[in-house]
Structure formats: C-alpha cells, structure tokens
C-alpha atoms as a PDB file:
ATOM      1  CA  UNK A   1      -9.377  -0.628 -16.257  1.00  0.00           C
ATOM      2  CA  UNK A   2      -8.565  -0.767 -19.834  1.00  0.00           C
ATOM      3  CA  UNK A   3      -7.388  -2.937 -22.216  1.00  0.00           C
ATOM      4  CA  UNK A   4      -5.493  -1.222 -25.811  1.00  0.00           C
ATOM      5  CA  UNK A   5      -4.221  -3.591 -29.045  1.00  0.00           C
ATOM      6  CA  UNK A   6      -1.440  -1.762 -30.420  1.00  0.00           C
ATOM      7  CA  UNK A   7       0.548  -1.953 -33.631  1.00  0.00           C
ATOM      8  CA  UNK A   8       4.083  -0.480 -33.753  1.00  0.00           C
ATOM      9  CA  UNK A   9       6.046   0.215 -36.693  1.00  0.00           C
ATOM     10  CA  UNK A  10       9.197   1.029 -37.170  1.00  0.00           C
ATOM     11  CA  UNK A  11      12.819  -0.268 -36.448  1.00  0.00           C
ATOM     12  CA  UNK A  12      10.722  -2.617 -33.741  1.00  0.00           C
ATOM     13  CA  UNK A  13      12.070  -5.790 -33.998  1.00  0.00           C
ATOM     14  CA  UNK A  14      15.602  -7.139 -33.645  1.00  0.00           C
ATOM     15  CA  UNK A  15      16.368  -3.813 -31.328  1.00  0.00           C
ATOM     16  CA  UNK A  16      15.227  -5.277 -27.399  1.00  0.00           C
ATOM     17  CA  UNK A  17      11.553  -3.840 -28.189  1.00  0.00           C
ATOM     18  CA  UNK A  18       9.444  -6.631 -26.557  1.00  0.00           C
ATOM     19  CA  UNK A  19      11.866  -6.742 -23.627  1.00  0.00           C
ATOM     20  CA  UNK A  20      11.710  -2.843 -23.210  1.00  0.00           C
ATOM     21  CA  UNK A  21       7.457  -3.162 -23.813  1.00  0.00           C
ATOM     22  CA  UNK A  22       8.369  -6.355 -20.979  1.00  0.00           C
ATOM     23  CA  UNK A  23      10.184  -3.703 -17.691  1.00  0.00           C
ATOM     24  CA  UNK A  24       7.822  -1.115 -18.524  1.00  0.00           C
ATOM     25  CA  UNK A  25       4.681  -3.052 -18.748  1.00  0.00           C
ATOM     26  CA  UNK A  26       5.930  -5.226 -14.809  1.00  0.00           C
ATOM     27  CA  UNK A  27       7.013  -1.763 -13.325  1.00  0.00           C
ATOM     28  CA  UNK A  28       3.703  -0.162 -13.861  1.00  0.00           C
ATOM     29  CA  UNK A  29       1.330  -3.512 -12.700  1.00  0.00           C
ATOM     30  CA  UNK A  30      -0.022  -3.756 -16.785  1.00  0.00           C
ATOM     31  CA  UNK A  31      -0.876  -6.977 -17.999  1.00  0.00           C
ATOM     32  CA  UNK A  32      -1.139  -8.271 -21.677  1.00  0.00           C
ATOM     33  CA  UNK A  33       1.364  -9.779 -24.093  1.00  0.00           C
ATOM     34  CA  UNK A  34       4.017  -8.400 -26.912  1.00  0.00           C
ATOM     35  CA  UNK A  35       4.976 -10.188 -30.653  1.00  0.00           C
ATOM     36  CA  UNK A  36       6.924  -9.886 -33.458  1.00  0.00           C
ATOM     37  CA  UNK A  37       4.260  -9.972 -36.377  1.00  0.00           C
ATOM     38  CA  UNK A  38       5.593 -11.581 -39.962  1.00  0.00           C
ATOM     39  CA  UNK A  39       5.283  -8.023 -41.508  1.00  0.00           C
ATOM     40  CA  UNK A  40       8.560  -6.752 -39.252  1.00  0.00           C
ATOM     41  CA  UNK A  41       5.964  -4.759 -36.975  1.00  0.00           C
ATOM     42  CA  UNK A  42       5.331  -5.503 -33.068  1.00  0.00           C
ATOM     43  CA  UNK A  43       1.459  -6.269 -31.526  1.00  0.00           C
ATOM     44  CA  UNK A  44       1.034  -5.458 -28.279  1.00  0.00           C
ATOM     45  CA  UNK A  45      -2.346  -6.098 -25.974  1.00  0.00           C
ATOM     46  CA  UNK A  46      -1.652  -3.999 -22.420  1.00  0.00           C
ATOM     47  CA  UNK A  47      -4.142  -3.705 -19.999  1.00  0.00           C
ATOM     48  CA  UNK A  48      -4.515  -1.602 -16.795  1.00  0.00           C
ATOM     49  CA  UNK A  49      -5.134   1.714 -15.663  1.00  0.00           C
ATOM     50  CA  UNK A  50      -5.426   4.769 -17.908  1.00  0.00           C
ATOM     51  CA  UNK A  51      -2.386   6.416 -16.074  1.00  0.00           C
ATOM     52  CA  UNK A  52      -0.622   3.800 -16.113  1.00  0.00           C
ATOM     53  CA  UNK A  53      -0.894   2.671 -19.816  1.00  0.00           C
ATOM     54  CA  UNK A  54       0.364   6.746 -20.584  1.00  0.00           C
ATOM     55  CA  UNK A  55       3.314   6.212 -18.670  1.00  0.00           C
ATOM     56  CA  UNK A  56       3.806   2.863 -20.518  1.00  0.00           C
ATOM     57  CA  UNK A  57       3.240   4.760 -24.175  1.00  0.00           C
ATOM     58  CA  UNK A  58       5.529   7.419 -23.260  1.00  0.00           C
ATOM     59  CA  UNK A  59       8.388   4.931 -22.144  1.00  0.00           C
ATOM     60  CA  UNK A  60       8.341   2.637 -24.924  1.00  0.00           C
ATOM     61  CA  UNK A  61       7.930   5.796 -27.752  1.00  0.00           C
ATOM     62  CA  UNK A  62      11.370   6.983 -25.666  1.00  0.00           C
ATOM     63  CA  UNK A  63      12.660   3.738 -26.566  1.00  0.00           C
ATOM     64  CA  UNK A  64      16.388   2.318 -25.440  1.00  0.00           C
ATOM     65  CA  UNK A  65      18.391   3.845 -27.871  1.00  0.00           C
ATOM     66  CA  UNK A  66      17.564   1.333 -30.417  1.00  0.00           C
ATOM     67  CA  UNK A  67      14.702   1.371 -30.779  1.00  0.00           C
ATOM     68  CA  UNK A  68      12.442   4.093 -33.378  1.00  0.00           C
ATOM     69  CA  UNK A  69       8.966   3.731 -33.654  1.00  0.00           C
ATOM     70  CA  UNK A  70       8.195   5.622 -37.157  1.00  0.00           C
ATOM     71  CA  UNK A  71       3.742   4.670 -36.390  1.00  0.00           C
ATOM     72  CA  UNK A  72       1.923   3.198 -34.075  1.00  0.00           C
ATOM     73  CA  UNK A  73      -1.808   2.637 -33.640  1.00  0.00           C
ATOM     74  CA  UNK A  74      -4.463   2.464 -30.597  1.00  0.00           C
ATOM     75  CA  UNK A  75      -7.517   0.414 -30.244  1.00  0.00           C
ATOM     76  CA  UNK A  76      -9.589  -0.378 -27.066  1.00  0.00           C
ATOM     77  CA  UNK A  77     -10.572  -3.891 -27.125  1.00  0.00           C
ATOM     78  CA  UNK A  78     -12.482  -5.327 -24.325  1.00  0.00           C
ATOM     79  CA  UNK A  79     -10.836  -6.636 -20.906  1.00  0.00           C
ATOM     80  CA  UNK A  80      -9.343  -9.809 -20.266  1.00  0.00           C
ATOM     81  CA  UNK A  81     -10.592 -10.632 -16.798  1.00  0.00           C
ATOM     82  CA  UNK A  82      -7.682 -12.546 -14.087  1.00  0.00           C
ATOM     83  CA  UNK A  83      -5.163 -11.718 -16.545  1.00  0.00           C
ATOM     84  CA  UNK A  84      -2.069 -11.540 -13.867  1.00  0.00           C
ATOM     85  CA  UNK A  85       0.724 -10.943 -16.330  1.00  0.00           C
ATOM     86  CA  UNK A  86       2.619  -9.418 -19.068  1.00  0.00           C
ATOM     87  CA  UNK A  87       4.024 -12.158 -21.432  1.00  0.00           C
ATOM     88  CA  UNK A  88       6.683 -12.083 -24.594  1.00  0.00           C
ATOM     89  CA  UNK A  89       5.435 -14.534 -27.197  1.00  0.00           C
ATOM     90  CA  UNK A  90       7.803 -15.771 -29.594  1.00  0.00           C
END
C-alpha cells in the first residue's frame, strides 16, 4: 500500500473535478481526500494499491469532458493507517 499527495493544475476547479477524483477513487477501494486550494489548483492525498492508484491517474487525466489538467505532480508521503474512505473537503 501506498499513499501519493498530488497537485493538479489546470481547468480543475469549477468543472466536477473532486466529484470525478470522488467515483474513481470508491470504484477502485482508494482512500484519501480531494480540495480546492486558494491558488485555483486541486490537492489530492489517495492511498491504496499501486495498480489501483494507475487506474485512478489514468481516469482522472481522461477527465469528464470538462475537465483539463495542463500539470500535475506526485509525491509519496507516508500511510495513513484505518483510513476507510475517500472524502471531498470543501
């Protein structure tokens, strides 16, 4: 298991990103949290499997049809142990 802070940039906010970040993240078991950051990018903290967390890069970077991520960075941070969900804050 794995835990990744994230930075997105882009047209990110305003455009269902935290709700698409929200399906992908409960339909592959991740846990972690998404927000809206004051610069107009989005934080994310997701945490699961390696294979899973791909799957959950590659769906969000396909966005909704709204959505364009422009950047985006990676960083492993450490594991949040008996985290049992993915929330939206804000």
């Amino acid at each position: 298991m794995k835990r990744y802070l994230m930075i997105f940039e882009g047209r990110v906010q305003g455009v269902g990103f935290r709700y698409t970040t929200y399906d992908l993240a409960r339909s592959l078991s991740l846990t972690g949290h998404v927000r809206n950051l004051m610069n107009g990018n989005v934080e994310v903290e997701i945490q699961g499997s390696e294979e899973s967390f791909n799957l959950f890069l590659k769906g969000v970077l396909k966005g909704n049809g709204f959505i364009r991520v422009t950047d985006y960075s990676t960083k492993e941070i450490p594991v949040v142990e008996d985290e049992k969900s993915y929330k939206i804050i804000g």
